[in-house]
Protein backbone atom coordinates (compact mmCIF):
# COMPACT_ATOMS: atom_id res chain seq x y z
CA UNK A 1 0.00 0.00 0.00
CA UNK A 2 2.79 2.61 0.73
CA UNK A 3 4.31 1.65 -2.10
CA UNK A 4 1.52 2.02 -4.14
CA UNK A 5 0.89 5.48 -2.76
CA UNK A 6 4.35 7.03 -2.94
CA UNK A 7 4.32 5.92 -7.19
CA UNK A 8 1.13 8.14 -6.78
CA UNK A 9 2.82 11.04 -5.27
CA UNK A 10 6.05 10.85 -8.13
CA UNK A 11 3.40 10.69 -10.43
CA UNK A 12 1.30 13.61 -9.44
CA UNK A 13 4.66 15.69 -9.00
CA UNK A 14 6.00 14.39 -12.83
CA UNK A 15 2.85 15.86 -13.93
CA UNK A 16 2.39 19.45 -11.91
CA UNK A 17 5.66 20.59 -11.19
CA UNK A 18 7.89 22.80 -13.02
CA UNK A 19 10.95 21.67 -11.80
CA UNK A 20 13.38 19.30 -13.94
CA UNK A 21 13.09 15.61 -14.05
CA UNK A 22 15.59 15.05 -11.82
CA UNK A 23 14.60 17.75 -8.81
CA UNK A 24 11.22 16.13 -9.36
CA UNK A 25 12.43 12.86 -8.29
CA UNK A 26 14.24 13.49 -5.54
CA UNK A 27 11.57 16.10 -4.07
CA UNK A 28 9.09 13.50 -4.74
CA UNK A 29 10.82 10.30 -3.06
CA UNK A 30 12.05 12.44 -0.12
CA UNK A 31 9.45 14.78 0.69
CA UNK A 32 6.24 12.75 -0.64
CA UNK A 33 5.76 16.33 -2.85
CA UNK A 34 3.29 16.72 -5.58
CA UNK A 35 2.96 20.28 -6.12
CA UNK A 36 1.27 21.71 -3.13
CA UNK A 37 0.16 25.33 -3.42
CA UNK A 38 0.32 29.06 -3.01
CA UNK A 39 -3.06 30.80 -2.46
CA UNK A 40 -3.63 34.05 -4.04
CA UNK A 41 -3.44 36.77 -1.50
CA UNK A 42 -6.92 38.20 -0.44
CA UNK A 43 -6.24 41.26 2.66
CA UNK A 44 -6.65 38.80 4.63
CA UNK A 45 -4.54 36.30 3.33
CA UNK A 46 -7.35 33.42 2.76
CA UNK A 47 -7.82 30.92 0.96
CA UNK A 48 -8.51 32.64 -2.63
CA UNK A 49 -7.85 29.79 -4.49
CA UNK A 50 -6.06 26.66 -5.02
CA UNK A 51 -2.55 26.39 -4.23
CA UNK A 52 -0.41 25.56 -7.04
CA UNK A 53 3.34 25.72 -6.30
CA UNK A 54 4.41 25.67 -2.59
CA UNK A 55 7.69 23.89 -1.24
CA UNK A 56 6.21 22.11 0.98
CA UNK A 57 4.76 18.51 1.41
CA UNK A 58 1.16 18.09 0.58
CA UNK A 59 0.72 15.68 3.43
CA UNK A 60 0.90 18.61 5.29
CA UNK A 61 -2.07 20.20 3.11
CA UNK A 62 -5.17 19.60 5.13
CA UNK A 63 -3.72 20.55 8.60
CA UNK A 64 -1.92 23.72 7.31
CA UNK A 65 -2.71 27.21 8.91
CA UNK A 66 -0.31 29.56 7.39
CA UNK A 67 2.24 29.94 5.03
CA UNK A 68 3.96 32.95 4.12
CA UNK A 69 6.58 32.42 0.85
CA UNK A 70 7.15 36.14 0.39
CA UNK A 71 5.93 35.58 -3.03
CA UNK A 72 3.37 38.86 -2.72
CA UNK A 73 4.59 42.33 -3.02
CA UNK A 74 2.39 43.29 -0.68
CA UNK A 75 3.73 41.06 2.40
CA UNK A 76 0.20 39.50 2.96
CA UNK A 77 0.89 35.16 3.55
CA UNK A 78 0.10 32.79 0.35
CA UNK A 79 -1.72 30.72 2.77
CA UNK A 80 -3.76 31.97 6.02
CA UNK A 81 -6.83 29.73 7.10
CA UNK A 82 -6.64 30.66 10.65
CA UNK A 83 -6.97 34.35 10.01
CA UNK A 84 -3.71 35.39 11.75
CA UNK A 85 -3.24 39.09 11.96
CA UNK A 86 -0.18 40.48 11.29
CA UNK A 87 1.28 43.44 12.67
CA UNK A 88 3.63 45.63 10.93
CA UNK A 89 4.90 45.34 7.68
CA UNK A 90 5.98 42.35 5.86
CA UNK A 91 8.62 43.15 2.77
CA UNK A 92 10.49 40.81 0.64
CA UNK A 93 13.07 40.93 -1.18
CA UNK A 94 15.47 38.66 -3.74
CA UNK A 95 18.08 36.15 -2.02
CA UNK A 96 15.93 33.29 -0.53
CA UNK A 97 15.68 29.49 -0.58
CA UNK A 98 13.38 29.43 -3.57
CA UNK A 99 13.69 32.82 -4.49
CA UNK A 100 12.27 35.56 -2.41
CA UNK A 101 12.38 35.83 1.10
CA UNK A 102 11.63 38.39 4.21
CA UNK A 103 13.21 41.94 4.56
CA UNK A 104 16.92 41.59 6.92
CA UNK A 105 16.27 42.88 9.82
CA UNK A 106 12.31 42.46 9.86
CA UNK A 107 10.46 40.22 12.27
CA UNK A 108 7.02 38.49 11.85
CA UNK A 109 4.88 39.56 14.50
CA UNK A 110 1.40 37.48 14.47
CA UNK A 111 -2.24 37.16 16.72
CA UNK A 112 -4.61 34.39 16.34
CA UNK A 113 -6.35 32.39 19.25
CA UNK A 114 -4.96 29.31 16.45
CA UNK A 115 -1.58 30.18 18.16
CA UNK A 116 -1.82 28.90 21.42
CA UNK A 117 -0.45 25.86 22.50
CA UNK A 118 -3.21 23.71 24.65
CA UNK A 119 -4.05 22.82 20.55
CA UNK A 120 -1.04 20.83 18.76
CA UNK A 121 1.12 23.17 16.85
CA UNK A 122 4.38 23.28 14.76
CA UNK A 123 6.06 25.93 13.46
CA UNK A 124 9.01 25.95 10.85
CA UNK A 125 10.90 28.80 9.34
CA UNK A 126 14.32 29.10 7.96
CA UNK A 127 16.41 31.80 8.73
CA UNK A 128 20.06 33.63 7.62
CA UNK A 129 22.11 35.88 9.68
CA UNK A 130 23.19 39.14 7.68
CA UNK A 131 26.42 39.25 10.28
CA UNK A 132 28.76 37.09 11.90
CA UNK A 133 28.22 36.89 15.68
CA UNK A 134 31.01 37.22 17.90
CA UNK A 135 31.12 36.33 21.64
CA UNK A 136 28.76 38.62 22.84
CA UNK A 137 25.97 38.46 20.53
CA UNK A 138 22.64 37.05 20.96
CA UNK A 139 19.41 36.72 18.50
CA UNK A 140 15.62 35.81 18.84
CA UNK A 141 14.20 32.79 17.07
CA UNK A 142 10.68 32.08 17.73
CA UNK A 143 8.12 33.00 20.57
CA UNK A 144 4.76 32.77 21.97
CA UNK A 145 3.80 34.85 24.27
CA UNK A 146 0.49 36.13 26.40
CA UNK A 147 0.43 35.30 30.08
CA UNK A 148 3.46 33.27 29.99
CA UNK A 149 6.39 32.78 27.61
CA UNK A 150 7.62 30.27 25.21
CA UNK A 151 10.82 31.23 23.16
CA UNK A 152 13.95 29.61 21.30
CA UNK A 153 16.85 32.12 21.12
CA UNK A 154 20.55 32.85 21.50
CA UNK A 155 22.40 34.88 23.90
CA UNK A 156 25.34 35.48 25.68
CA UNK A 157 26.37 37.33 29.09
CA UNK A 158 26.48 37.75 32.63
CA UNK A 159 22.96 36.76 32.66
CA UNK A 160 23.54 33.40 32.04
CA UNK A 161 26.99 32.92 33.23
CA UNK A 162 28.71 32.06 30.02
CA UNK A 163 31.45 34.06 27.59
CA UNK A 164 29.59 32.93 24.37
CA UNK A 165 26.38 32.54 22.79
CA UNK A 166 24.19 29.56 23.98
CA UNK A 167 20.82 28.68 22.39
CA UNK A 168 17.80 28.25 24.98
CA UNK A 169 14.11 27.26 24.88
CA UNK A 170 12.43 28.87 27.92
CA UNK A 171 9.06 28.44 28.67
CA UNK A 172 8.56 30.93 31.58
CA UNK A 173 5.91 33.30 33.59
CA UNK A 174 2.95 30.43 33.56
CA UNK A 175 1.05 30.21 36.78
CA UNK A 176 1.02 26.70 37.62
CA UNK A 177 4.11 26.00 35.54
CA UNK A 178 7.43 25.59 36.85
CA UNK A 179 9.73 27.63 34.79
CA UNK A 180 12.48 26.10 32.03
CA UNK A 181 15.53 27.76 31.34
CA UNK A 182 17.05 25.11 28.81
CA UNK A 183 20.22 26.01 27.47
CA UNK A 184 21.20 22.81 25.26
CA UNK A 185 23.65 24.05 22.86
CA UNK A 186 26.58 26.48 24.48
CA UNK A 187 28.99 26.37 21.40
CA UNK A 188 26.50 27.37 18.87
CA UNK A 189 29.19 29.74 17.32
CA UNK A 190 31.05 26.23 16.91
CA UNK A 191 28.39 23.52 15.73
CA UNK A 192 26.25 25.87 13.68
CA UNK A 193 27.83 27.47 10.40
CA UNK A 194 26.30 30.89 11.17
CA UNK A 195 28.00 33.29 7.93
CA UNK A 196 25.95 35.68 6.60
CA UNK A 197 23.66 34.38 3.56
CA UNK A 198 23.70 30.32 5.33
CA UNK A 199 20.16 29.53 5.77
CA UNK A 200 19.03 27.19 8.49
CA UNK A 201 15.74 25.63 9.45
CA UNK A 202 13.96 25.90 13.02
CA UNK A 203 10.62 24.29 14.18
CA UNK A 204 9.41 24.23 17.08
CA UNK A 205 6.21 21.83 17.77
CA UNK A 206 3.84 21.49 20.61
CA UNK A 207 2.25 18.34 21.50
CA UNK A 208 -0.16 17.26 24.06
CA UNK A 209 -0.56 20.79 26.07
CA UNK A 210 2.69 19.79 27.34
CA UNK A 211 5.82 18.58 25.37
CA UNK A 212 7.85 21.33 23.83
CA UNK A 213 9.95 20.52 20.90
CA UNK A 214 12.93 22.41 19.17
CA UNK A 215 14.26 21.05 15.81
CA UNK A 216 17.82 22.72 14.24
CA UNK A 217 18.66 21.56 10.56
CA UNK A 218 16.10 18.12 10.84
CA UNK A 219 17.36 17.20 14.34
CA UNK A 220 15.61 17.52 17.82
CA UNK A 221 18.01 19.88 19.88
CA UNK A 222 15.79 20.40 23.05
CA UNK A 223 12.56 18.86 24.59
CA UNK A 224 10.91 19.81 28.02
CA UNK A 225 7.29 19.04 29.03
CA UNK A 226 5.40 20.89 31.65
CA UNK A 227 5.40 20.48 35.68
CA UNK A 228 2.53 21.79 37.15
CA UNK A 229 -0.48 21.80 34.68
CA UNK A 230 -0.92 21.93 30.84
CA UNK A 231 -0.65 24.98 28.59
CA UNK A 232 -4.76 25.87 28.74
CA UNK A 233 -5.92 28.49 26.35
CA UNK A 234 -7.13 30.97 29.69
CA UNK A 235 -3.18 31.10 29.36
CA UNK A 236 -4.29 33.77 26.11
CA UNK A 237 -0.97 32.65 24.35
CA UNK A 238 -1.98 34.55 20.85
CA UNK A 239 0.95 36.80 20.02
CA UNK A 240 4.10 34.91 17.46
CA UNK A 241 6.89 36.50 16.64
CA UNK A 242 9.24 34.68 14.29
CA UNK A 243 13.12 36.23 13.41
CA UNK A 244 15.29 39.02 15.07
CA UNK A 245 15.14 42.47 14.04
CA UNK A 246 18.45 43.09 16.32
CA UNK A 247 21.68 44.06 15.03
CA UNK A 248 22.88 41.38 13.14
CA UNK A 249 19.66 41.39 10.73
CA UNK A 250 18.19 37.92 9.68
CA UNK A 251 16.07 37.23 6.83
CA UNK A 252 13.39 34.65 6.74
CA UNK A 253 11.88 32.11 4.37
CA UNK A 254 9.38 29.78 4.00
CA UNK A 255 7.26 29.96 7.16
CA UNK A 256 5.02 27.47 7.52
CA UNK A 257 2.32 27.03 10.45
CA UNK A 258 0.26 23.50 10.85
CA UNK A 259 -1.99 22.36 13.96
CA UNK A 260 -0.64 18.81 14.27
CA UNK A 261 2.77 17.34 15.17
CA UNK A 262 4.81 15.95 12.71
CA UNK A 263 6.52 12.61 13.06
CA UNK A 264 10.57 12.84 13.20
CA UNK A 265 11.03 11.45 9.94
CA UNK A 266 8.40 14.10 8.60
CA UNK A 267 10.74 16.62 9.94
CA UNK A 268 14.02 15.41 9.12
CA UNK A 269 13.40 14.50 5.56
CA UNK A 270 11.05 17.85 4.87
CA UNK A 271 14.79 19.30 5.69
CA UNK A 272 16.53 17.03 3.82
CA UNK A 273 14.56 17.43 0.42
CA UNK A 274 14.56 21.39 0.75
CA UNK A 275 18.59 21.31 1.32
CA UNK A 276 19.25 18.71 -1.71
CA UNK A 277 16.99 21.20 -4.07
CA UNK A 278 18.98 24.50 -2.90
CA UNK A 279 21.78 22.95 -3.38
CA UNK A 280 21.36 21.70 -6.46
CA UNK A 281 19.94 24.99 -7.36
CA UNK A 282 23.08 26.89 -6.94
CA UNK A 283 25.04 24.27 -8.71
């Protein structure tokens, strides 16, 4: 039967995409991909019409929320079922994984009740520094906040007692929920290549009110769950804000929102396929 259903997907993929025989097949086999979509932007970013070319797999079509390619001129998302709001301005520009991607230096700040996390959720963006950290430098990733705090980030200082960046997941401020201050990689300058222009993937996912996930590059980095209670939406966790609009400027690409997990292998070979077509790409 899965056989039988990934010829289907190859097939479906040979016919809609635009990409050359060979990217086909390896998007196809790695990603499950058929051509997925890109909705027509409305104002509000809904569902216009059918999506037709997104880099993403369509397995994760019917549990998709928003998607934001930077394909409009206009900054509104290719994909936005939930009705997120966004606030501030959302500008593209040339130099991103498939072509355009967000403004350096400009965060995506977005509201929806579909944000908060007593509901399954994953989020996964890619992301590329515009300047080489040093020592003392420190930049936001993800989070989700109302009255408590979720976050993936890097920083360095007294603060934390260290002379170099670490990254940490926090989940912090919840009544009812001891605090998490999870530093799990404290020679990021080291194991990540972090040049200006090198893009690398994040998602975060939230399962079961309680487990917290952070992916880097299509592996799991950190994982906490709860003490205390579950996330519950009286915690009025509604307000996302995705990339850094600190110093070293970071452009984003590809931000996808769903409201289910996604197995490992989902993860790791979504990551996989997208690196193997960039790369061939530039070749």
């Amino acid at each position: 039967m899965r056989h039988t259903s990934i010829v289907n997907e190859i097939q479906h993929a040979l016919i809609r995409s635009h990409i050359v025989i060979a990217f086909l097949f390896t998007f196809a086999c790695l990603l499950g991909a058929a051509g997925f979509s890109r909705a027509q932007g409305t104002p509000n970013g809904t569902n216009a019409m059918a999506l037709d070319e997104a880099n993403i797999p369509p397995s994760w079509d019917n549990r998709l929320i928003y998607y934001q390619n930077f394909e409009n001129p206009n900054g509104t998302p290719a994909y936005n079922s939930a009705n997120l709001r966004a606030s501030g301005v959302i500008s593209t520009m040339k130099g991103g994984l498939f072509g355009e991607c967000g403004k350096i230096g400009e965060a995506i700040n977005l509201q929806g009740e579909a944000l908060s996390p007593n509901h399954p959720l994953t989020i996964s963006f890619w992301w590329s520094l515009n300047s080489l950290p040093n020592n003392q430098s420190g930049f936001n990733l993800i989070s989700l906040t109302g009255q408590g705090l979720i976050s993936n980030f890097v920083r360095s200082g007294p603060w934390c007692g260290l002379t170099q960046p670490a990254a940490v997941c926090q989940v912090y401020y919840f009544k009812g929920i001891k605090d998490v201050n999870g530093l799990y990689n404290t020679t990021i300058l080291e194991s990540l290549d972090l040049k200006p222009g090198v893009w690398h993937h994040t998602l975060m996912m939230i399962t079961a009110a309680s487990k917290v996930e952070v992916w880097t590059d299509g592996s799991k980095v950190f994982e906490t769950r709860t003490v205390g209670r579950d996330f519950r939406d009286t915690d009025h966790v509604m307000n996302l804000q995705i990339g850094d609009n600190g110093p070293l400027g970071m452009s984003l690409a590809e931000v996808v929102i769903l409201n289910r997990p996604l197995a490992p292998e989902e993860i790791t070979d979504y990551y996989n396929a997208v690196r193997q077509m960039t790369e061939a790409h530039e070749r």
